[in-house]
Protein backbone atom coordinates (compact mmCIF):
# COMPACT_ATOMS: atom_id res chain seq x y z
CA UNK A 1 -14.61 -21.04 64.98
CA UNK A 2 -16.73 -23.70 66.62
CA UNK A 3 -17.45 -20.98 70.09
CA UNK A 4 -18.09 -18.85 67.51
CA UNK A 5 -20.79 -20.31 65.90
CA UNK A 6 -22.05 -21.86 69.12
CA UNK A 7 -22.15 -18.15 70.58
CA UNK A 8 -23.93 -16.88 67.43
CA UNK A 9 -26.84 -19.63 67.69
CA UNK A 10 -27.27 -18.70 71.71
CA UNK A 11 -27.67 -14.99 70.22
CA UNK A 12 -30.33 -16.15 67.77
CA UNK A 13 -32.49 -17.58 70.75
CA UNK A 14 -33.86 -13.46 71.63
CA UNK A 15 -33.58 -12.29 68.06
CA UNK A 16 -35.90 -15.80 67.28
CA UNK A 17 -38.22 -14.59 70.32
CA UNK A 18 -38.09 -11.26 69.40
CA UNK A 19 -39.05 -11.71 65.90
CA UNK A 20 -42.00 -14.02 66.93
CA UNK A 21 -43.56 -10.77 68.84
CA UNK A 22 -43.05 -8.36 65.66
CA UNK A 23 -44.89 -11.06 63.29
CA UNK A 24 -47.79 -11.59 65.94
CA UNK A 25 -48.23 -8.17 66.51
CA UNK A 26 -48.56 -7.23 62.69
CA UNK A 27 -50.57 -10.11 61.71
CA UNK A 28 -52.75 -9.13 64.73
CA UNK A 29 -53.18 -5.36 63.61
CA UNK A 30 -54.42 -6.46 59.98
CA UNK A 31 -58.12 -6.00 60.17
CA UNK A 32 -60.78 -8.66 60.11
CA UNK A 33 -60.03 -12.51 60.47
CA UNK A 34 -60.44 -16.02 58.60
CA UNK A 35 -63.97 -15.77 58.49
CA UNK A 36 -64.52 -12.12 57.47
CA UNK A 37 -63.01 -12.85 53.84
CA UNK A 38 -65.76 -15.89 53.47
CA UNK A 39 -68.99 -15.07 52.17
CA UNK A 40 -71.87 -14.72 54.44
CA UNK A 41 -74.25 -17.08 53.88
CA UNK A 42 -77.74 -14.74 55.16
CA UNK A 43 -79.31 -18.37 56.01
CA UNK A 44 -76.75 -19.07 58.86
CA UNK A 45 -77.27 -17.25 61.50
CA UNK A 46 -74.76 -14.70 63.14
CA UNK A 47 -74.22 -17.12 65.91
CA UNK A 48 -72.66 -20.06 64.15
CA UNK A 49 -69.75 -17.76 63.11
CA UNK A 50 -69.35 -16.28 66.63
CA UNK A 51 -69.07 -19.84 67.93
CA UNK A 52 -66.47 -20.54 65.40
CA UNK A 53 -64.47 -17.60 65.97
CA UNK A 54 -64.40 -18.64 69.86
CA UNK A 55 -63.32 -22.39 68.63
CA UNK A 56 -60.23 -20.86 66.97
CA UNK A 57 -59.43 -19.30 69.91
CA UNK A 58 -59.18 -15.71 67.86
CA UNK A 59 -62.01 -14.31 70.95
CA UNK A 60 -59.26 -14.55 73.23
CA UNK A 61 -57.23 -12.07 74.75
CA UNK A 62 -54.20 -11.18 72.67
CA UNK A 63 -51.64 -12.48 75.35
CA UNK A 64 -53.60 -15.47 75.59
CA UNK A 65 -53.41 -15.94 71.56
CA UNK A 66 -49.80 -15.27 71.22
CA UNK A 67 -48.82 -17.44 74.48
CA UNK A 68 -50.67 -20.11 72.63
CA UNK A 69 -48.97 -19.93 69.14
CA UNK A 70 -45.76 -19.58 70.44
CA UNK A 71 -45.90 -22.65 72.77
CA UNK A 72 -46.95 -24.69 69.59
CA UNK A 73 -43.81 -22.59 67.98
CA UNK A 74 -41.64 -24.23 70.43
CA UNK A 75 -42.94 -27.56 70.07
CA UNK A 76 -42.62 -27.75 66.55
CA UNK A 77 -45.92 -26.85 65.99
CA UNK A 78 -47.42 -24.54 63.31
CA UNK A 79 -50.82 -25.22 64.47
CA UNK A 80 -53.78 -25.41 61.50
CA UNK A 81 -54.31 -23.27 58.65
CA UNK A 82 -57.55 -21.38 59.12
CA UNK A 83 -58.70 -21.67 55.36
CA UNK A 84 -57.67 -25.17 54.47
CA UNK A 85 -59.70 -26.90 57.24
CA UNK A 86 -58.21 -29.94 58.30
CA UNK A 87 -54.77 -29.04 57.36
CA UNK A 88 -51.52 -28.43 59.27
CA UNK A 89 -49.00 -25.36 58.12
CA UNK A 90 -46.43 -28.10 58.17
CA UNK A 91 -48.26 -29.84 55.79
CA UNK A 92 -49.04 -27.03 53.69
CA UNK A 93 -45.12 -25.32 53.61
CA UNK A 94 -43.93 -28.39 53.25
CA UNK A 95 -46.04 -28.78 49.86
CA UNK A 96 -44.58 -25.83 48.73
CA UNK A 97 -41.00 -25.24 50.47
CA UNK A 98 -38.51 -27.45 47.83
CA UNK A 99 -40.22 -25.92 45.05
CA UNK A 100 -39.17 -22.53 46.20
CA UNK A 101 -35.57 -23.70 47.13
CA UNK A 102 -35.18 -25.40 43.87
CA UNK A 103 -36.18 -21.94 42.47
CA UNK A 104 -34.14 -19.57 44.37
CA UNK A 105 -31.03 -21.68 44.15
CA UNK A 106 -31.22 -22.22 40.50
CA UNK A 107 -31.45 -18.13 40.37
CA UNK A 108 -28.77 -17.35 43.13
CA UNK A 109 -26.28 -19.88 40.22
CA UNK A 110 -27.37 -17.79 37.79
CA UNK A 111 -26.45 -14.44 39.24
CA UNK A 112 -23.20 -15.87 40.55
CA UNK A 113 -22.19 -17.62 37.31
CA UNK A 114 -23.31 -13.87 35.22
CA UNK A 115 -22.77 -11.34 37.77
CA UNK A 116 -18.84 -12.49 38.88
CA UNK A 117 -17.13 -13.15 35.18
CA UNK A 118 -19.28 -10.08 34.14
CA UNK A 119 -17.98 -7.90 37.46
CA UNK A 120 -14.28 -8.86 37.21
CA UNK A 121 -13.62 -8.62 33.49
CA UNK A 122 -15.45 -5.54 33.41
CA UNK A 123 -12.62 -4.23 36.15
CA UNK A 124 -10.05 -5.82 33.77
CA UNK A 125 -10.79 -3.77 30.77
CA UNK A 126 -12.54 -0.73 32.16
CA UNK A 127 -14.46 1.92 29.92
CA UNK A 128 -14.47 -0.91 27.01
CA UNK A 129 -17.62 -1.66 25.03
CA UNK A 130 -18.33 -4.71 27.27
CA UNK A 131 -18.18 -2.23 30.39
CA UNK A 132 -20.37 0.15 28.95
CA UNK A 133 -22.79 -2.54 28.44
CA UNK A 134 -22.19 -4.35 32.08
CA UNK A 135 -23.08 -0.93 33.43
CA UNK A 136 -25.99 -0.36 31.17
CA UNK A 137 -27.43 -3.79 32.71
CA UNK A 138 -26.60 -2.94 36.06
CA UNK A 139 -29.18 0.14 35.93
CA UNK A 140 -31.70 -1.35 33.49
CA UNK A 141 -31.64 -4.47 36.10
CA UNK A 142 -32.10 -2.52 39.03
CA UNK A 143 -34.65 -0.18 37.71
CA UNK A 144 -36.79 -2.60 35.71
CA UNK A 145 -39.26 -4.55 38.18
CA UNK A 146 -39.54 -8.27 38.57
CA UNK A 147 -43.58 -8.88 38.07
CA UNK A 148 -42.83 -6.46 34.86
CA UNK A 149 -39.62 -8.33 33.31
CA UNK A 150 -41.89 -11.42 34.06
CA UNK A 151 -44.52 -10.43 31.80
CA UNK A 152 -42.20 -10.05 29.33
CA UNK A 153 -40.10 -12.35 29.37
CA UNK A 154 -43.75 -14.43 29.37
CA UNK A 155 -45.08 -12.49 26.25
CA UNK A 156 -41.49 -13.00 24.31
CA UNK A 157 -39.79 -16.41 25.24
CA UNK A 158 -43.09 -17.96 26.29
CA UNK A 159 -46.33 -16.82 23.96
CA UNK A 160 -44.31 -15.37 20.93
CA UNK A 161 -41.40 -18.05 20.81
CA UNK A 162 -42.39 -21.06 22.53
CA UNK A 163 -39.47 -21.54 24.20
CA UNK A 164 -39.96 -22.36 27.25
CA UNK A 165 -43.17 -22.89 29.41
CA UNK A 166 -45.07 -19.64 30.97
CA UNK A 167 -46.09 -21.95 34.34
CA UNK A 168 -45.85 -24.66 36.88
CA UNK A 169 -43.18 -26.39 37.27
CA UNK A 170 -43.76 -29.44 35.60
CA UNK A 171 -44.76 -30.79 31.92
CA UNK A 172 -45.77 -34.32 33.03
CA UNK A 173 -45.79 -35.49 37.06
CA UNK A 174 -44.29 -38.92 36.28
CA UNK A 175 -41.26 -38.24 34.76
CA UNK A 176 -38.78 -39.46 36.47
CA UNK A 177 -34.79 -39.43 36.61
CA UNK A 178 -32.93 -37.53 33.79
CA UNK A 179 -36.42 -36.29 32.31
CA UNK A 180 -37.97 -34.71 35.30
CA UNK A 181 -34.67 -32.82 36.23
CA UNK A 182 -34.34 -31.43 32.80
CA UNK A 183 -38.26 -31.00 32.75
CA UNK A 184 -38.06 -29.40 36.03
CA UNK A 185 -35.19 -26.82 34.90
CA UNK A 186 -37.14 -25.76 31.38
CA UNK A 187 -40.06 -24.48 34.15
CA UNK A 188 -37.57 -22.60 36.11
CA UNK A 189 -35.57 -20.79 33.35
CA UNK A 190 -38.59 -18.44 32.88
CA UNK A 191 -39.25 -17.57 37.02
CA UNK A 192 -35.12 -18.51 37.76
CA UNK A 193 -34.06 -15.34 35.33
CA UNK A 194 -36.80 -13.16 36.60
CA UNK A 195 -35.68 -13.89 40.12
CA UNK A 196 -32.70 -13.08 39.37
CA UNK A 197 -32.66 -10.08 37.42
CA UNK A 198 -31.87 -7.39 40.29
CA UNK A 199 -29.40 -9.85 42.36
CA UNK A 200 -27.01 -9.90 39.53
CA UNK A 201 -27.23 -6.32 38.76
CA UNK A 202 -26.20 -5.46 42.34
CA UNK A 203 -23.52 -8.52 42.10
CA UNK A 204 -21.93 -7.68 38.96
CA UNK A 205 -21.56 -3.55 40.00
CA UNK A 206 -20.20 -4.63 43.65
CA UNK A 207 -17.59 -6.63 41.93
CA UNK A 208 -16.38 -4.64 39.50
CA UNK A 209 -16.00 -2.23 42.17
CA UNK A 210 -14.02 -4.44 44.50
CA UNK A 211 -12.20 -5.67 41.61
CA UNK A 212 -11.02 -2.32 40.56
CA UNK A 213 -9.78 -1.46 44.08
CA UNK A 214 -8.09 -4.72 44.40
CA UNK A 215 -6.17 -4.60 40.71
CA UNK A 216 -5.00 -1.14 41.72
CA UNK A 217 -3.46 -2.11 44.78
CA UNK A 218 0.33 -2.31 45.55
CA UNK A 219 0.41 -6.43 45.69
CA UNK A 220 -1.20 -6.43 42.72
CA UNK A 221 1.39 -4.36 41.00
CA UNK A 222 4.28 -6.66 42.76
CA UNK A 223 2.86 -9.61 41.65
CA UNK A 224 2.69 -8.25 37.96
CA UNK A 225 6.19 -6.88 37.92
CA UNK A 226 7.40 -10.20 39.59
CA UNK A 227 6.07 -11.96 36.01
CA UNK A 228 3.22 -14.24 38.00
CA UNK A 229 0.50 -15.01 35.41
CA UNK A 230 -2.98 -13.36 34.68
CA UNK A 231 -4.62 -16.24 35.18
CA UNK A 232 -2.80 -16.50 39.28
CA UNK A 233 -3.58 -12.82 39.80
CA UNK A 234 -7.06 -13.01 38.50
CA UNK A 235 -7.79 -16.09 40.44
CA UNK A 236 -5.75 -16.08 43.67
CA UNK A 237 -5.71 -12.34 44.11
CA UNK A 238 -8.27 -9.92 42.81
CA UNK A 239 -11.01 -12.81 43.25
CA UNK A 240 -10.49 -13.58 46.78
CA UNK A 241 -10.16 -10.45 48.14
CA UNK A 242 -12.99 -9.09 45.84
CA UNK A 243 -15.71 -11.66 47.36
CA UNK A 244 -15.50 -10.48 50.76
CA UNK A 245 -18.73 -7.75 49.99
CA UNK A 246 -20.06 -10.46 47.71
CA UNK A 247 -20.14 -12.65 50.90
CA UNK A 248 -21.85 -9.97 52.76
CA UNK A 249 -24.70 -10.05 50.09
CA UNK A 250 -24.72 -13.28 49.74
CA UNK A 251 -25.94 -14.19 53.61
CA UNK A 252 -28.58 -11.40 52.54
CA UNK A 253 -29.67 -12.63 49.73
CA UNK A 254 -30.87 -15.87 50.75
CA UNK A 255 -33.77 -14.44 52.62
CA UNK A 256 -34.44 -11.99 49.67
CA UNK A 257 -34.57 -15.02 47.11
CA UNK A 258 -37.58 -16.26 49.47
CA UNK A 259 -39.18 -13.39 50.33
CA UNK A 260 -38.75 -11.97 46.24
CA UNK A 261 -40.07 -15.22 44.85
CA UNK A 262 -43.31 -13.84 46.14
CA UNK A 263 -44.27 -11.74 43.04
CA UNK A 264 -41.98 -13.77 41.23
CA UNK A 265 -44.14 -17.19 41.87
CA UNK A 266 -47.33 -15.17 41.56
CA UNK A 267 -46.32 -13.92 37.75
CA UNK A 268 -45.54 -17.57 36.54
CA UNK A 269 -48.48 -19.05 38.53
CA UNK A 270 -45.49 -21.14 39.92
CA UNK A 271 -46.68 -23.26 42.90
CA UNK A 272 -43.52 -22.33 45.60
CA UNK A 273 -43.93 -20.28 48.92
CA UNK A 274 -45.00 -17.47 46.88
CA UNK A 275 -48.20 -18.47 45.99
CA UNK A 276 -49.03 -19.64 49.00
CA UNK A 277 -47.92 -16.48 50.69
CA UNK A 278 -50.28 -14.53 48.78
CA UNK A 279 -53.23 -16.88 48.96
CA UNK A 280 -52.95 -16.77 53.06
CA UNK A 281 -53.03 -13.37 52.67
CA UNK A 282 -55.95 -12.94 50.62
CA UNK A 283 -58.16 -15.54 52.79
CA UNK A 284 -56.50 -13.94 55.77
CA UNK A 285 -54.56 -17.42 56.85
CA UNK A 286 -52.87 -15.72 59.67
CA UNK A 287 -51.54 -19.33 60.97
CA UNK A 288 -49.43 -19.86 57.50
CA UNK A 289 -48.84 -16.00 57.46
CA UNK A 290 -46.85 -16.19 60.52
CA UNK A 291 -45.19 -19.47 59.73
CA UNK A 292 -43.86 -18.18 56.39
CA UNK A 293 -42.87 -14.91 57.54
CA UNK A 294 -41.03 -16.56 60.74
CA UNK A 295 -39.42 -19.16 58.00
CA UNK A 296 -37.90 -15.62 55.86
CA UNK A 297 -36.72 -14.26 59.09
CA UNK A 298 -34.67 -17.39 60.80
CA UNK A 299 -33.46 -17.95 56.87
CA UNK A 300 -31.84 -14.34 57.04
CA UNK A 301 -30.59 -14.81 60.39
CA UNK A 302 -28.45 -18.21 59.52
CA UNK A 303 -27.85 -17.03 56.03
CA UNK A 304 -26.29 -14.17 57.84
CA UNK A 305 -24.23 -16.71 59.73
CA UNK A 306 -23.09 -18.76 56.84
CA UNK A 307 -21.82 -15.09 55.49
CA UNK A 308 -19.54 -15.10 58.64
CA UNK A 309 -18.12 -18.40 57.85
CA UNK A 310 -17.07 -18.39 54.69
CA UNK A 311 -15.35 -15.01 55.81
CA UNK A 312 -12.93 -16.97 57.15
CA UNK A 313 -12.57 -19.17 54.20
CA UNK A 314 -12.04 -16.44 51.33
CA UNK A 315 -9.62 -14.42 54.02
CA UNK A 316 -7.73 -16.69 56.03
CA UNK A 317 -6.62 -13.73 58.21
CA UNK A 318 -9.46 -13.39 59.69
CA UNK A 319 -10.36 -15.06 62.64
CA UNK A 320 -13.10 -15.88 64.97
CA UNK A 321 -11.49 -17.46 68.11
């Protein structure tokens, strides 16, 4: 297992470099720069901006550009954002980063909690009334988009109810303890079931599916006729061998939880990765644009990884050495 996963993060070295080119090369291709989307102030002459332009470096050649950023890259470097003068990307991610992982993991709980009970007991009792329903949600969740079930779920549970809060991600900023977790989670019930929406739709139809296959098996049959209880086959049979595609999502869907609280953040003014993704965007950031987008793609690449692992764990035949 160990020169397994030591052989996987020697792979991710030219995947890592690779990447690096692709997000260069697209944030390059984008039209204009950091001082195109500022207004033009007709009282400073043409000049001044040239000048800047050649201070951030972006009048150099494109090798020279991308030889530059990534020798920051491999110093642990993100360099300085272009719109927030005076400001690192570190600084700026790291503003933002645990408010998007706070997010994501509080949905990826709530699609495993849903989706999983939801998936296997509709494989139980197939056709039933609770089946037709799972199934119902499972195409209403894929179908229905997340900046759409956002406004709603704003215009119902937020303006019409007062339930819970329609943004941010905090009431008061010095709670602290019990109170600012339980604060912090009222904030995130809004975003965290948005978020999640589509993930448990495509977790709860994947496991029904697996779970149907695996009920209908020979084993399973054995292990009924030998009188073992519902509760052993539920739990030490059809569950374990039903996660194995669950796992395969699951090293996905890490990198999708980041890259989908995008919108997500944007709808519930929510101030995570999201936002900040879209406001580099908009003032053409390319610095934190890069950085973010190289953050998604290394997060997909270990969450990928982690899927591998716990292979091994839900199916101890299989084997890595």
């Amino acid at each position: 297992m160990y020169k397994y996963i030591i052989r996987r993060l020697l792979v991710f070295i030219p995947m890592i470099f690779l990447l690096t080119i692709i997000i260069f090369a697209l944030a390059t291709a984008a039209p204009g720069d950091p001082l195109t989307g500022k207004k033009v102030d007709p009282s400073i002459s043409p000049e001044v901006y040239e000048q800047q332009r050649e201070e951030l470096g972006l009048n150099d050649p494109l090798p020279v550009q991308y030889f530059n950023w990534i020798s920051s890259f491999a110093q642990g470097d993100f360099g300085e954002s272009m719109f927030y003068n005076g400001r690192s990307v570190e600084s700026l991610i790291g503003a933002r980063l645990l408010n998007t992982v706070y997010l994501g993991l509080f949905a990826f709980a709530i699609t495993l909690l849903v989706a999983i009970p939801l998936g296997i007991y509709s494989a139980k009792k197939p056709y039933s009334l609770l089946d037709y329903g799972g199934t119902a949600f499972g195409f209403i969740g894929l179908a229905i988009p997340n900046f759409f079930f956002g406004l709603i779920a704003i215009y119902v549970f937020s303006i019409t109810f007062g339930w819970f809060p329609a943004q941010g991600t905090t009431s008061d900023p010095n709670l602290t303890g019990a109170a600012a977790l339980l604060d912090r989670l009222h904030h995130m019930v809004l975003p965290g079931l948005t978020l999640a929406l589509a993930g448990t739709a495509t977790y709860m139809r994947y496991m029904r599916s697996e779970a149907l296959d695996v009920l209908g098996s020979d084993y399973i049959r054995t292990a009924k006729a030998k009188g073992m209880s519902e509760r052993s086959i539920v739990f030490k049979h059809t569950l374990r061998n039903a996660l194995i595609p669950i796992i395969t999502l699951t090293g996905y869907e890490f990198g999708v939880l980041l890259g989908g609280a995008v919108i997500t953040e944007q709808v519930f003014n929510y101030p995570g990765l999201g936002t900040l993704f879209i406001d580099s965007i908009t003032n053409r950031d390319y610095p934190v644009i890069m950085a973010i987008n190289l953050l998604l793609g290394v997060t997909v690449l270990f969450g990928n990884l982690l899927a591998d692992i716990l292979y091994s764990v839900a199916d101890p035949r299989i084997r890595y050495d």
